[in-house]
PDB file of N, CA and C in Angstrom:
ATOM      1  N   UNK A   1     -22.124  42.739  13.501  1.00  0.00           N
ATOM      2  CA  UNK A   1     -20.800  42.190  13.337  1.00  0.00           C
ATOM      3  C   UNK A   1     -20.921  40.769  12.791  1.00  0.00           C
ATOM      4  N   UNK A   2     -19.990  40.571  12.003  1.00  0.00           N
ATOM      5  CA  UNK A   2     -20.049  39.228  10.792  1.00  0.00           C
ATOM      6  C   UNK A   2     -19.180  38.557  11.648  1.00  0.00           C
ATOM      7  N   UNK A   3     -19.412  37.181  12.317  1.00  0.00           N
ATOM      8  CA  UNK A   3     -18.517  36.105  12.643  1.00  0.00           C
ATOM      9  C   UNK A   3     -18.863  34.907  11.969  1.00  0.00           C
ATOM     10  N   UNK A   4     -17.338  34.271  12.253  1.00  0.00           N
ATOM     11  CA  UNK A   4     -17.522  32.911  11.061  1.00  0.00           C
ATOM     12  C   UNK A   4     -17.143  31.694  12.082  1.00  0.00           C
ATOM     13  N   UNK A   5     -17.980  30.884  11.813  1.00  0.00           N
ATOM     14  CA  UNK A   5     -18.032  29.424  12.240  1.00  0.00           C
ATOM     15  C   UNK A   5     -17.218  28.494  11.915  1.00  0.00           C
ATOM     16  N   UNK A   6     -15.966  27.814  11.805  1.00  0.00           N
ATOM     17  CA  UNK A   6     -15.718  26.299  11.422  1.00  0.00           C
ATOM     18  C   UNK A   6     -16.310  24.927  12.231  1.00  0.00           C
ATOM     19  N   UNK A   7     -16.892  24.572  12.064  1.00  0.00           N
ATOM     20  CA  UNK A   7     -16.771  22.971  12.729  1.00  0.00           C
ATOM     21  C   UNK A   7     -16.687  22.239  11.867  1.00  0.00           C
ATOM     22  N   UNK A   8     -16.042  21.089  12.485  1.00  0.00           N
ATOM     23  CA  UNK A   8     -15.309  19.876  11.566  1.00  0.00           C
ATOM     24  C   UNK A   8     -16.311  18.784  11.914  1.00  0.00           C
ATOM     25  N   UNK A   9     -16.354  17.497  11.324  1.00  0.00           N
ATOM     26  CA  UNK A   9     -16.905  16.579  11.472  1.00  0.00           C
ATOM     27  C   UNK A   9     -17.114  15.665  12.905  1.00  0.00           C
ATOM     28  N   UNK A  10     -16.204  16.124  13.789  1.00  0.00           N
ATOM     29  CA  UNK A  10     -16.405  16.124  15.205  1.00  0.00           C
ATOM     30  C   UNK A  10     -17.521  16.877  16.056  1.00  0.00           C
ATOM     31  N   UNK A  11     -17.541  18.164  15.762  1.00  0.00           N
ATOM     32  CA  UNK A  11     -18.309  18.595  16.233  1.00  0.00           C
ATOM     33  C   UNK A  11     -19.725  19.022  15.764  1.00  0.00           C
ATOM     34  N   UNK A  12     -19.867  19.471  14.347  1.00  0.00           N
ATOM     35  CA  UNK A  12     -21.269  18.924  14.154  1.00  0.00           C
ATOM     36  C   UNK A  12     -21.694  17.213  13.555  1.00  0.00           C
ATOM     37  N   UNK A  13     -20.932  16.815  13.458  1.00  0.00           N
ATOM     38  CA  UNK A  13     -21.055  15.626  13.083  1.00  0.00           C
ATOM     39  C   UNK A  13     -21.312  14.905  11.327  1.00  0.00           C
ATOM     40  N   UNK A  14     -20.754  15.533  10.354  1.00  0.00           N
ATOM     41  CA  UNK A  14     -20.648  16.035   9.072  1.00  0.00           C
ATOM     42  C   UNK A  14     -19.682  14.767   8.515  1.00  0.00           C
ATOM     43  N   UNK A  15     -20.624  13.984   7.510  1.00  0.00           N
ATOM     44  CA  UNK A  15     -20.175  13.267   6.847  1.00  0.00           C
ATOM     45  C   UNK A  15     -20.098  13.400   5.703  1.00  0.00           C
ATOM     46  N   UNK A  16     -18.610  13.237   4.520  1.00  0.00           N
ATOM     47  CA  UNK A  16     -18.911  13.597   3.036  1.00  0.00           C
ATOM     48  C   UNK A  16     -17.729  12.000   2.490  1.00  0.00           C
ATOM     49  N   UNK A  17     -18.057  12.042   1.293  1.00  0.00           N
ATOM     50  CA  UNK A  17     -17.870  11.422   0.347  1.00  0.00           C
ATOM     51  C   UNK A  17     -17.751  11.586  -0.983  1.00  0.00           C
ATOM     52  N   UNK A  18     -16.733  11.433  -1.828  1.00  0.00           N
ATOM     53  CA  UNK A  18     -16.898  11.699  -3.090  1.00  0.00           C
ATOM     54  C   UNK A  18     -16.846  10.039  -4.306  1.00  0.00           C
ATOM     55  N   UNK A  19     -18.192  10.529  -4.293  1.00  0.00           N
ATOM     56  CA  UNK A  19     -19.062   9.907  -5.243  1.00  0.00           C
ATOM     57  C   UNK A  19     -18.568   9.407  -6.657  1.00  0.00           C
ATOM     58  N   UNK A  20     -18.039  10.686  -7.610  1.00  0.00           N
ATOM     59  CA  UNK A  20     -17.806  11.199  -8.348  1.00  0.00           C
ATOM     60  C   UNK A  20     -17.046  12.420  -8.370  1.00  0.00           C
ATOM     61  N   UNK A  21     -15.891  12.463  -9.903  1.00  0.00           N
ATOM     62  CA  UNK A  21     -15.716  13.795  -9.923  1.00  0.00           C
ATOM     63  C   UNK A  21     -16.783  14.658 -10.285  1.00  0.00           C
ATOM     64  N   UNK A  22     -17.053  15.381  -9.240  1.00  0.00           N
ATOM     65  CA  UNK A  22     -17.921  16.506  -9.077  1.00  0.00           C
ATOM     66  C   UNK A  22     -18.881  16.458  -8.554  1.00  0.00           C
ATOM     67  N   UNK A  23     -18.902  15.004  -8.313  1.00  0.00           N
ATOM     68  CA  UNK A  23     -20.250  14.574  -6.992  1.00  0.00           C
ATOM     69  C   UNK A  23     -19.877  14.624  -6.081  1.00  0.00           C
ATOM     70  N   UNK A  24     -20.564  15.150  -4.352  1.00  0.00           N
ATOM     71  CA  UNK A  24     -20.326  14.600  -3.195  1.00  0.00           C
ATOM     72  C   UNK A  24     -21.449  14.670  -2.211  1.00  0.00           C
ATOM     73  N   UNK A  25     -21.244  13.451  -1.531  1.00  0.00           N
ATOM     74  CA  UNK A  25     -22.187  13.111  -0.629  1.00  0.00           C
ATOM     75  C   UNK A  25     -21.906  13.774   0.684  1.00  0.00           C
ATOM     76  N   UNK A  26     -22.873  14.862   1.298  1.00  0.00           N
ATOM     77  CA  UNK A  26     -22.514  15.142   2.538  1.00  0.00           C
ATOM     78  C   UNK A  26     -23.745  14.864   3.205  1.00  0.00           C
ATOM     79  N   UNK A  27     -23.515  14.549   4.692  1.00  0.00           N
ATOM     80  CA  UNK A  27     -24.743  14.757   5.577  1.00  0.00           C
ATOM     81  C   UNK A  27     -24.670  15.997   6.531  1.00  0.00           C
ATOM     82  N   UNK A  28     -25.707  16.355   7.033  1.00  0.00           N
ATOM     83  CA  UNK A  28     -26.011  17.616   7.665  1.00  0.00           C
ATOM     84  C   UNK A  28     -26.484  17.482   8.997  1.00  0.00           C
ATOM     85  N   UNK A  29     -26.269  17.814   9.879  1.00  0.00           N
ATOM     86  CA  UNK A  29     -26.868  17.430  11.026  1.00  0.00           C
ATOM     87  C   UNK A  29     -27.523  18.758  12.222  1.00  0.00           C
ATOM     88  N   UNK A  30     -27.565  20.133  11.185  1.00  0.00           N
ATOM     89  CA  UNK A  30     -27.860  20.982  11.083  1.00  0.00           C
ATOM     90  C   UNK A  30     -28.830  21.689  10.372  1.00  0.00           C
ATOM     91  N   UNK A  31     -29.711  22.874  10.473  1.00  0.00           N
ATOM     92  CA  UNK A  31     -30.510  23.389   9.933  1.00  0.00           C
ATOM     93  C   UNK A  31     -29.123  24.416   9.327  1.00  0.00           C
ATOM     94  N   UNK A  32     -29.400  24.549   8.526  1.00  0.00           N
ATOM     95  CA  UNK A  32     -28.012  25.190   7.264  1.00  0.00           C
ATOM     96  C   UNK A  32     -29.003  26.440   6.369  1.00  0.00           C
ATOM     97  N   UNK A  33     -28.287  27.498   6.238  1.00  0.00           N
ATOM     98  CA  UNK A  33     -28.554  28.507   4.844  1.00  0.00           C
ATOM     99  C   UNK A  33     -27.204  28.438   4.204  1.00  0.00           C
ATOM    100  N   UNK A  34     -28.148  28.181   2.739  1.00  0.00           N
ATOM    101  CA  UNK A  34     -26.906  28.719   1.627  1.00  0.00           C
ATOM    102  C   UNK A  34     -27.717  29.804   0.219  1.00  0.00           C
ATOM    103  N   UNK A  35     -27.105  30.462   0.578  1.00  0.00           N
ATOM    104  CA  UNK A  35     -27.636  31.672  -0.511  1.00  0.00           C
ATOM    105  C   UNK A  35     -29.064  31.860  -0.232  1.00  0.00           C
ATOM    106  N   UNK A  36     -29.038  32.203   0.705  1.00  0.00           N
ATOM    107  CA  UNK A  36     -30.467  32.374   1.448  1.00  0.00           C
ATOM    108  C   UNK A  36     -31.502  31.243   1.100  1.00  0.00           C
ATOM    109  N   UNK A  37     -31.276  30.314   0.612  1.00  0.00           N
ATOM    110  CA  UNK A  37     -32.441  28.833   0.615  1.00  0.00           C
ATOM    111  C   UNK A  37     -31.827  28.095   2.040  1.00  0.00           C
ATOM    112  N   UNK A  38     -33.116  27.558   2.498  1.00  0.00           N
ATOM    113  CA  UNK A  38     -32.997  26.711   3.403  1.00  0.00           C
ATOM    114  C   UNK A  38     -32.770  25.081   3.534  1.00  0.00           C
ATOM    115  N   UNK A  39     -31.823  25.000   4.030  1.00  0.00           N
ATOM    116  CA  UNK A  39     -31.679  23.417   4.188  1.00  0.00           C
ATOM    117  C   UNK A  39     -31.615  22.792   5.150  1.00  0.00           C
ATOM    118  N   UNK A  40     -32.641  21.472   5.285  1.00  0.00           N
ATOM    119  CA  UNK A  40     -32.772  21.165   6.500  1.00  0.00           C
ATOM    120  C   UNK A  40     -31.511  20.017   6.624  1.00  0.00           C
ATOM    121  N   UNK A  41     -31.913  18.943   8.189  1.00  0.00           N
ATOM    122  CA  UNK A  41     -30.562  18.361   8.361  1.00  0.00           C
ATOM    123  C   UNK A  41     -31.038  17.059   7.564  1.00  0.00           C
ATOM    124  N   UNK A  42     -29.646  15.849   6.807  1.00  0.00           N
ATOM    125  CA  UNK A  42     -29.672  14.468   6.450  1.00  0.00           C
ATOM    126  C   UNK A  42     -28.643  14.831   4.764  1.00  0.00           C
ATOM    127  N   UNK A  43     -29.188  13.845   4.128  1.00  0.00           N
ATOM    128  CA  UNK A  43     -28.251  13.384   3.381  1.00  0.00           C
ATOM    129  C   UNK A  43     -28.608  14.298   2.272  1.00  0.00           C
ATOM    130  N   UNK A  44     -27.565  14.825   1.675  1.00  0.00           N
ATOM    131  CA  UNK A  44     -27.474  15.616   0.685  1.00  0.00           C
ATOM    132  C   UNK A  44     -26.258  15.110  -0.583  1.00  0.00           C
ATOM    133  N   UNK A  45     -27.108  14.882  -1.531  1.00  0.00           N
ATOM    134  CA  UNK A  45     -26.005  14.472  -3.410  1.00  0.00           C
ATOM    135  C   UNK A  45     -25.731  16.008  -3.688  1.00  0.00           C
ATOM    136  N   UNK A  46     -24.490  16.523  -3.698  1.00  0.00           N
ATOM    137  CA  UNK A  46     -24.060  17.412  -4.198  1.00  0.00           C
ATOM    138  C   UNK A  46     -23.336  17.676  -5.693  1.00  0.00           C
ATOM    139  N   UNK A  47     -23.747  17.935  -6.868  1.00  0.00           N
ATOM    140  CA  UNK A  47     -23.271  18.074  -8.127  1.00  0.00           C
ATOM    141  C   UNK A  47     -22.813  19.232  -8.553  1.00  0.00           C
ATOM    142  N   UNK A  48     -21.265  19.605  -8.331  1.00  0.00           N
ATOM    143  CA  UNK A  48     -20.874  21.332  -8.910  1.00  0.00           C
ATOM    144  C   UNK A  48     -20.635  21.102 -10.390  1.00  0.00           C
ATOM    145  N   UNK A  49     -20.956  21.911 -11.229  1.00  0.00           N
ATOM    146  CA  UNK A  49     -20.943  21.858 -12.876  1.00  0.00           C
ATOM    147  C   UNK A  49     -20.873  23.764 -12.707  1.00  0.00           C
ATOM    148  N   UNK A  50     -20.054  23.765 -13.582  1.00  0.00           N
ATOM    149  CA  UNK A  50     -20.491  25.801 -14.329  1.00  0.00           C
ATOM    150  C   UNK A  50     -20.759  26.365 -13.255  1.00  0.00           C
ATOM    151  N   UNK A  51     -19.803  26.354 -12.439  1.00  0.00           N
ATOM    152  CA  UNK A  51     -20.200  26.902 -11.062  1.00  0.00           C
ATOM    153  C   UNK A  51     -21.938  27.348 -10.512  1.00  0.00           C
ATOM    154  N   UNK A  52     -22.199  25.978 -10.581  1.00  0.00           N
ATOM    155  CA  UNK A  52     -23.215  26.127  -9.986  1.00  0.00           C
ATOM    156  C   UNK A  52     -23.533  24.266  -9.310  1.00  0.00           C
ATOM    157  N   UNK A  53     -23.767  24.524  -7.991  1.00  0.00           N
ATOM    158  CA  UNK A  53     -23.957  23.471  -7.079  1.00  0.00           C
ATOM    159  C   UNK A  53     -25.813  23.076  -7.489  1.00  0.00           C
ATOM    160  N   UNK A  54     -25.997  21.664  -7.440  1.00  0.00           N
ATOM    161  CA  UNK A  54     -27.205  21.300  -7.986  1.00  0.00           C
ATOM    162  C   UNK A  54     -26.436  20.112  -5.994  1.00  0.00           C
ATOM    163  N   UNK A  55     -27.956  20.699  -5.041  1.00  0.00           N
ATOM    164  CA  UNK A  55     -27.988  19.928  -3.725  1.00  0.00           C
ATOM    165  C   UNK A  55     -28.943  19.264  -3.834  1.00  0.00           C
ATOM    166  N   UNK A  56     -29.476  17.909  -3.705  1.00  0.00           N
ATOM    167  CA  UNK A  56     -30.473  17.378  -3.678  1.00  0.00           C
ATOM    168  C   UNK A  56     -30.415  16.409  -2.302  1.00  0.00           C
ATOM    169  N   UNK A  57     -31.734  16.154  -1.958  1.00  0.00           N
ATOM    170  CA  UNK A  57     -32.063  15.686  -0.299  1.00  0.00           C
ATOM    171  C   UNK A  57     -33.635  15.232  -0.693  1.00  0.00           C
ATOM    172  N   UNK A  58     -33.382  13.836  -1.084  1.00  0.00           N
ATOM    173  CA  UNK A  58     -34.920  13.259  -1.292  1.00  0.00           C
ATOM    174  C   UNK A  58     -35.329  13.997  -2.696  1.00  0.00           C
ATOM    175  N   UNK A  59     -36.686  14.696  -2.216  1.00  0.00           N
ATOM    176  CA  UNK A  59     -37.399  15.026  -3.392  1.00  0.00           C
ATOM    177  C   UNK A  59     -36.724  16.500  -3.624  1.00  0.00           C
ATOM    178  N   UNK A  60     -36.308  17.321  -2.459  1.00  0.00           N
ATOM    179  CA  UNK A  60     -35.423  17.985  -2.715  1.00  0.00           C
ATOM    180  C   UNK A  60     -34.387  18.944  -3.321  1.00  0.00           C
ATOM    181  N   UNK A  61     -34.409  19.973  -4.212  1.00  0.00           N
ATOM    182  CA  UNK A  61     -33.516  20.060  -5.343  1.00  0.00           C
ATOM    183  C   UNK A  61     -33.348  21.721  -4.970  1.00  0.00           C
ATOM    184  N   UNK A  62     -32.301  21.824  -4.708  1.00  0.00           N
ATOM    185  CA  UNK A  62     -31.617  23.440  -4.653  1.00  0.00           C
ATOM    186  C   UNK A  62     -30.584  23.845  -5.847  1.00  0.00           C
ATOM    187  N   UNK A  63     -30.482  24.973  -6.050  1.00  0.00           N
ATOM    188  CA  UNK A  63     -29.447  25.126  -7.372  1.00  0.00           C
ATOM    189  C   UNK A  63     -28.900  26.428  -6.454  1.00  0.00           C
ATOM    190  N   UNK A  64     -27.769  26.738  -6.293  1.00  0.00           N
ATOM    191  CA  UNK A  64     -27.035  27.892  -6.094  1.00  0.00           C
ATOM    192  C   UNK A  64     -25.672  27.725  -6.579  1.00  0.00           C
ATOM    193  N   UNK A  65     -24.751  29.292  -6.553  1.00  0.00           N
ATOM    194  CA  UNK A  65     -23.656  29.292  -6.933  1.00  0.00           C
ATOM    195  C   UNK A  65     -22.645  28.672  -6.452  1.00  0.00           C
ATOM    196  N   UNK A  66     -21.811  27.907  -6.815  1.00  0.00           N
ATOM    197  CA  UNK A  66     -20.486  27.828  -5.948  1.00  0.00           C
ATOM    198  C   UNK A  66     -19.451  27.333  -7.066  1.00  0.00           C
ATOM    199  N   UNK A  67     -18.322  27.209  -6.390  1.00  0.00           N
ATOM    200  CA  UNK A  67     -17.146  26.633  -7.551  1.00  0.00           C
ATOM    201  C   UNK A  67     -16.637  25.526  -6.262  1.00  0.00           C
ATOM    202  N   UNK A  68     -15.613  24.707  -7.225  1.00  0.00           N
ATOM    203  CA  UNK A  68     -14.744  23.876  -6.241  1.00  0.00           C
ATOM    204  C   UNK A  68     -13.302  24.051  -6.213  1.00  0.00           C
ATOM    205  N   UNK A  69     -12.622  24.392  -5.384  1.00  0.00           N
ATOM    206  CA  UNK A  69     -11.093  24.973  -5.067  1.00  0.00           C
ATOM    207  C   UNK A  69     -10.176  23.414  -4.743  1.00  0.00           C
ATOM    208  N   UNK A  70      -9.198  24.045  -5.197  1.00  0.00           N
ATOM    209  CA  UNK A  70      -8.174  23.075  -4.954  1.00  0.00           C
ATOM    210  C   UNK A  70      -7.309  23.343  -3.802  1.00  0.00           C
ATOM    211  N   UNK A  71      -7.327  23.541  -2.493  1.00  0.00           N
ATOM    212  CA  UNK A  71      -6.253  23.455  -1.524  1.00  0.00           C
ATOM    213  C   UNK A  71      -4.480  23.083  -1.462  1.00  0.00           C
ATOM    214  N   UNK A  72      -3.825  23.282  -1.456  1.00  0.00           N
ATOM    215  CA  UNK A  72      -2.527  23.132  -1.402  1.00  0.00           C
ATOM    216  C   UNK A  72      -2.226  21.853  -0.193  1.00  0.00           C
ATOM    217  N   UNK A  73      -2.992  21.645   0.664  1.00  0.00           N
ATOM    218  CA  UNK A  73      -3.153  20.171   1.406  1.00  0.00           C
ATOM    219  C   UNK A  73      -4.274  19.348   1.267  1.00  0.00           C
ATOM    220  N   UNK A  74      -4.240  18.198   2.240  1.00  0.00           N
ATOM    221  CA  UNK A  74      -5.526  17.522   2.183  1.00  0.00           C
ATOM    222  C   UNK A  74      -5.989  17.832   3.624  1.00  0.00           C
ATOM    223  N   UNK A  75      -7.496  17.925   3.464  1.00  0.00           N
ATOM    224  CA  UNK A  75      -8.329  18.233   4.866  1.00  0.00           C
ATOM    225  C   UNK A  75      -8.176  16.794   5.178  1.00  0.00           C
ATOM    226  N   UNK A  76      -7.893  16.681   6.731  1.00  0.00           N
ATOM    227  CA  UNK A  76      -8.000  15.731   8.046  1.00  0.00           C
ATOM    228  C   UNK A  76      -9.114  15.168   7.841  1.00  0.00           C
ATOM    229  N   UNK A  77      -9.967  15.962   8.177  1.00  0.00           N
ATOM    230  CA  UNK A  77     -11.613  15.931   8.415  1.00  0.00           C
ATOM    231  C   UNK A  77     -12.685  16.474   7.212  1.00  0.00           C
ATOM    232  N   UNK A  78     -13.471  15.960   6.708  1.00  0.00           N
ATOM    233  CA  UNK A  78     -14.805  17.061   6.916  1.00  0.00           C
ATOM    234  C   UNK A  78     -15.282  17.985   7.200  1.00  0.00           C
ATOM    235  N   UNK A  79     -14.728  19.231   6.809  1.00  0.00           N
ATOM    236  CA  UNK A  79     -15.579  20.115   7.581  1.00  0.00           C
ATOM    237  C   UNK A  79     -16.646  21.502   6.873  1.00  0.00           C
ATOM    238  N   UNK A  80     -17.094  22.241   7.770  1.00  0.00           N
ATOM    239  CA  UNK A  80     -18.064  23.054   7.074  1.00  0.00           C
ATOM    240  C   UNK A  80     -17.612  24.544   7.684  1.00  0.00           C
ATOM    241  N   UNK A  81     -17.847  25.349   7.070  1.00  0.00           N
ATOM    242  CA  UNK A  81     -17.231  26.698   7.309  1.00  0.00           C
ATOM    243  C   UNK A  81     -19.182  27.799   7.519  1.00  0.00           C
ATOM    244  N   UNK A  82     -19.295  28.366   8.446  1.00  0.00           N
ATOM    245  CA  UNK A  82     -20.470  28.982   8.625  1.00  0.00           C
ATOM    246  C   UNK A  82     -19.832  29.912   9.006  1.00  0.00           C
ATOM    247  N   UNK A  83     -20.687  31.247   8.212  1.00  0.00           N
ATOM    248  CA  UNK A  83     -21.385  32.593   8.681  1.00  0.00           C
ATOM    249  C   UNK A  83     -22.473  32.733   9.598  1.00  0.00           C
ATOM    250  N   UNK A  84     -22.208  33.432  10.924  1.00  0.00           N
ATOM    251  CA  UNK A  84     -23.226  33.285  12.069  1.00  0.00           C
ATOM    252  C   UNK A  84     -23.531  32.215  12.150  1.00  0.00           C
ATOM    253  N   UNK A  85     -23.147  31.168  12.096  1.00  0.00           N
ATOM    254  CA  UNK A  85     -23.639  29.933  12.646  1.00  0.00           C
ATOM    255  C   UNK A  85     -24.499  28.816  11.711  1.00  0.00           C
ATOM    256  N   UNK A  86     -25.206  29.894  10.837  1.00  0.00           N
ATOM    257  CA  UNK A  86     -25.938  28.892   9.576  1.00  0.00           C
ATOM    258  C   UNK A  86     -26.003  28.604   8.462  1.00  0.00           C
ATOM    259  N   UNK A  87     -24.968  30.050   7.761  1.00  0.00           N
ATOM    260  CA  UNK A  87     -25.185  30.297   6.475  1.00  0.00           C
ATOM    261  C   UNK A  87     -23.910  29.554   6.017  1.00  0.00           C
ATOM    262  N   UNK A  88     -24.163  28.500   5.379  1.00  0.00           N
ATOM    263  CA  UNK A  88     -23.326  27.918   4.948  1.00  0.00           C
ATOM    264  C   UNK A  88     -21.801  27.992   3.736  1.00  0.00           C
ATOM    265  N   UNK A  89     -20.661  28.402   4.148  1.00  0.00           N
ATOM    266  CA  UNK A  89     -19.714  29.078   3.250  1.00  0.00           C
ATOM    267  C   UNK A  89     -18.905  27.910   2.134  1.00  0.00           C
ATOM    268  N   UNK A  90     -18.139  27.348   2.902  1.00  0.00           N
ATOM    269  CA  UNK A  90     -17.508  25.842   2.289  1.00  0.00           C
ATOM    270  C   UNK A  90     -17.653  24.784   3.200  1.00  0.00           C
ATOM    271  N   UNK A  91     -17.940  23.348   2.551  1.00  0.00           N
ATOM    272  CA  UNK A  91     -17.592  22.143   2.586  1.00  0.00           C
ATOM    273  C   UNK A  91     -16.187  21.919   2.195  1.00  0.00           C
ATOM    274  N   UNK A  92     -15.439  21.431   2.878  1.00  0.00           N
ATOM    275  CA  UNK A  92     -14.078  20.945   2.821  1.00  0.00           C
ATOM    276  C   UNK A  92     -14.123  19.482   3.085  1.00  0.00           C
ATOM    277  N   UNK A  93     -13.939  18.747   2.011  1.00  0.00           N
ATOM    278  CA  UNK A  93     -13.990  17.023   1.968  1.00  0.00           C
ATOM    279  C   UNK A  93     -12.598  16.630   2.627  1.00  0.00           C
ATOM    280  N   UNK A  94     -13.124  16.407   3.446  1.00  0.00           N
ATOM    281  CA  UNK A  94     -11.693  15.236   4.264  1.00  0.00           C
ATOM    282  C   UNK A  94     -10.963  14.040   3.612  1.00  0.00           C
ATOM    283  N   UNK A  95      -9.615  13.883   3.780  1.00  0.00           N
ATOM    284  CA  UNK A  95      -9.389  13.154   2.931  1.00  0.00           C
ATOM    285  C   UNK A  95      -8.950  13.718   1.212  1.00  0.00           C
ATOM    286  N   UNK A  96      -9.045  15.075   0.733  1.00  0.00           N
ATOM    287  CA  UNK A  96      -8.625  15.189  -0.147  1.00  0.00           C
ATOM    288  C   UNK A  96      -8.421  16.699  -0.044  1.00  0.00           C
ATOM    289  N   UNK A  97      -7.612  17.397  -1.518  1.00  0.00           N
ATOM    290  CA  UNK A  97      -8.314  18.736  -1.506  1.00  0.00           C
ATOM    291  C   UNK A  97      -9.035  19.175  -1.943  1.00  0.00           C
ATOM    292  N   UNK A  98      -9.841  19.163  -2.021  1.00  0.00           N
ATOM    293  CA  UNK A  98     -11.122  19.510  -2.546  1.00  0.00           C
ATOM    294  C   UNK A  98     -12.027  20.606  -1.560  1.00  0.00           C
ATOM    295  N   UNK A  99     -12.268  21.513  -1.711  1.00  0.00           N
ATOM    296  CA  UNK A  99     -13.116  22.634  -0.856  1.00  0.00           C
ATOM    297  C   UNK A  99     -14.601  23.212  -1.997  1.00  0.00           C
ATOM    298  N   UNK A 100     -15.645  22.867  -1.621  1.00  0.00           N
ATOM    299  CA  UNK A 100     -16.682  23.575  -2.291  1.00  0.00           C
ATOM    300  C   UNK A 100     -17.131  25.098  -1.784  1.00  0.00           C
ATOM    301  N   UNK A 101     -16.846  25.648  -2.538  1.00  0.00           N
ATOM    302  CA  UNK A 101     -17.025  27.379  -2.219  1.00  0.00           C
ATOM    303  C   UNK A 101     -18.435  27.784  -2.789  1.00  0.00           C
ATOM    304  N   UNK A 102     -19.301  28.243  -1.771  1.00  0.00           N
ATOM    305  CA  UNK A 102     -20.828  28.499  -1.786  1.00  0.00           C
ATOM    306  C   UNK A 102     -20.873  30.429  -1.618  1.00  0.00           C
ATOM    307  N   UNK A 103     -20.005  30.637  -1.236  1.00  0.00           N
ATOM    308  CA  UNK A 103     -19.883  32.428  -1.137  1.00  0.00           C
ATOM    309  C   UNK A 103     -19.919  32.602  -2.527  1.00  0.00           C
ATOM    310  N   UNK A 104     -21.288  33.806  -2.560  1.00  0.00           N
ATOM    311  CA  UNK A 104     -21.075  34.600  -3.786  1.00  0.00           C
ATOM    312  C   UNK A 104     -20.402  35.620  -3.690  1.00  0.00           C
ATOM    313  N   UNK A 105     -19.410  36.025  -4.539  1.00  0.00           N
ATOM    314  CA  UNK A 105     -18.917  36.829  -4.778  1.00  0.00           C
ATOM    315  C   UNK A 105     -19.216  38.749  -4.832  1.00  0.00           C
ATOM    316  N   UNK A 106     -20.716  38.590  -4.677  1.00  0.00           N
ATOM    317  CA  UNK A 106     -21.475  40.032  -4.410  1.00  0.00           C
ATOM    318  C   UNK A 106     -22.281  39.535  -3.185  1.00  0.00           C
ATOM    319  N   UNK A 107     -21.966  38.581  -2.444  1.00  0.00           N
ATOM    320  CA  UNK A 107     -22.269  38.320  -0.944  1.00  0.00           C
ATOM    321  C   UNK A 107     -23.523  37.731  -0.838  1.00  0.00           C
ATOM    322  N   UNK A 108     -24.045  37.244   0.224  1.00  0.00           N
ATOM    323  CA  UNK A 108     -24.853  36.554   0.247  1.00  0.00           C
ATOM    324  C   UNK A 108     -26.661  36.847  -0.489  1.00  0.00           C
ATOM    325  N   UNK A 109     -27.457  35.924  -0.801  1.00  0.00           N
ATOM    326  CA  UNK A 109     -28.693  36.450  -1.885  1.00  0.00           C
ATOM    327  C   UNK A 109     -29.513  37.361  -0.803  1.00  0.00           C
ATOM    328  N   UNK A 110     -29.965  36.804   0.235  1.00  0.00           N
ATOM    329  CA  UNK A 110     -30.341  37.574   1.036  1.00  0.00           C
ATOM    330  C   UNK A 110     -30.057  38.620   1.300  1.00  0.00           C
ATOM    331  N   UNK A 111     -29.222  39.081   1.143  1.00  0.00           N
ATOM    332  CA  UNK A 111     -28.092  40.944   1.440  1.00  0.00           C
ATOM    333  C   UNK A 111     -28.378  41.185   3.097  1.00  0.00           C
ATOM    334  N   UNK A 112     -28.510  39.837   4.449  1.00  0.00           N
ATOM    335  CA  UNK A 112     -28.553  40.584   5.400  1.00  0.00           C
ATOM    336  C   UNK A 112     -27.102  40.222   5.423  1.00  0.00           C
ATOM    337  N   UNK A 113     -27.024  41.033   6.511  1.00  0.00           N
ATOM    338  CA  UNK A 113     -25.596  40.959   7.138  1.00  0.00           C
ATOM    339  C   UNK A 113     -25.584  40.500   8.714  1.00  0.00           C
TER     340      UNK A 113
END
């Protein structure tokens, strides 16, 4: 059975920033999957272009799919949206609308469930 996670910047403790259009700075304070690559916890430069997210953390450098959505409000908070707890779905930047969408569309690279 597939359950989904929200925590907001309260509870895991998730800081973002936008940098740039199309940059954002988040921190992690979690061991995180996105598209089955692993990411550990701290500061992450996030760059979405051609739907594809370029994450970097130090030396660092992940490339997976995502796009960025426009919300009809602004998020309160920061927050992060998880599958089972790790697999990371959206970043939602607080403070604006802006939502980064990391779900592929033929589901996650890994294919567990």
């Amino acid at each position: 059975m597939l359950k989904k996670f929200l925590f907001t910047s309260l509870g895991v403790g998730v800081m973002a920033a936008v940098a740039a259009s199309g940059t954002y700075k988040v921190q992690l304070y979690q061991n995180s999957m996105v598209e089955g690559k692993d990411l550990k916890p701290g500061n992450y430069k996030i760059q979405v272009e051609n739907n594809t997210a370029v994450l970097k953390n130090g030396e660092q450098t992940i490339e997976v799919p995502a796009r960025v959505e426009t919300a009809p409000s602004k998020f309160a908070s920061t927050e992060m949206e998880y599958l089972n707890n790790s697999t990371l779905q959206e970043i939602r930047i607080g403070g604006t609308h802006t939502k980064i969408v990391f779900s592929n569309p033929n589901g996650p690279a890994t294919g567990a469930e």
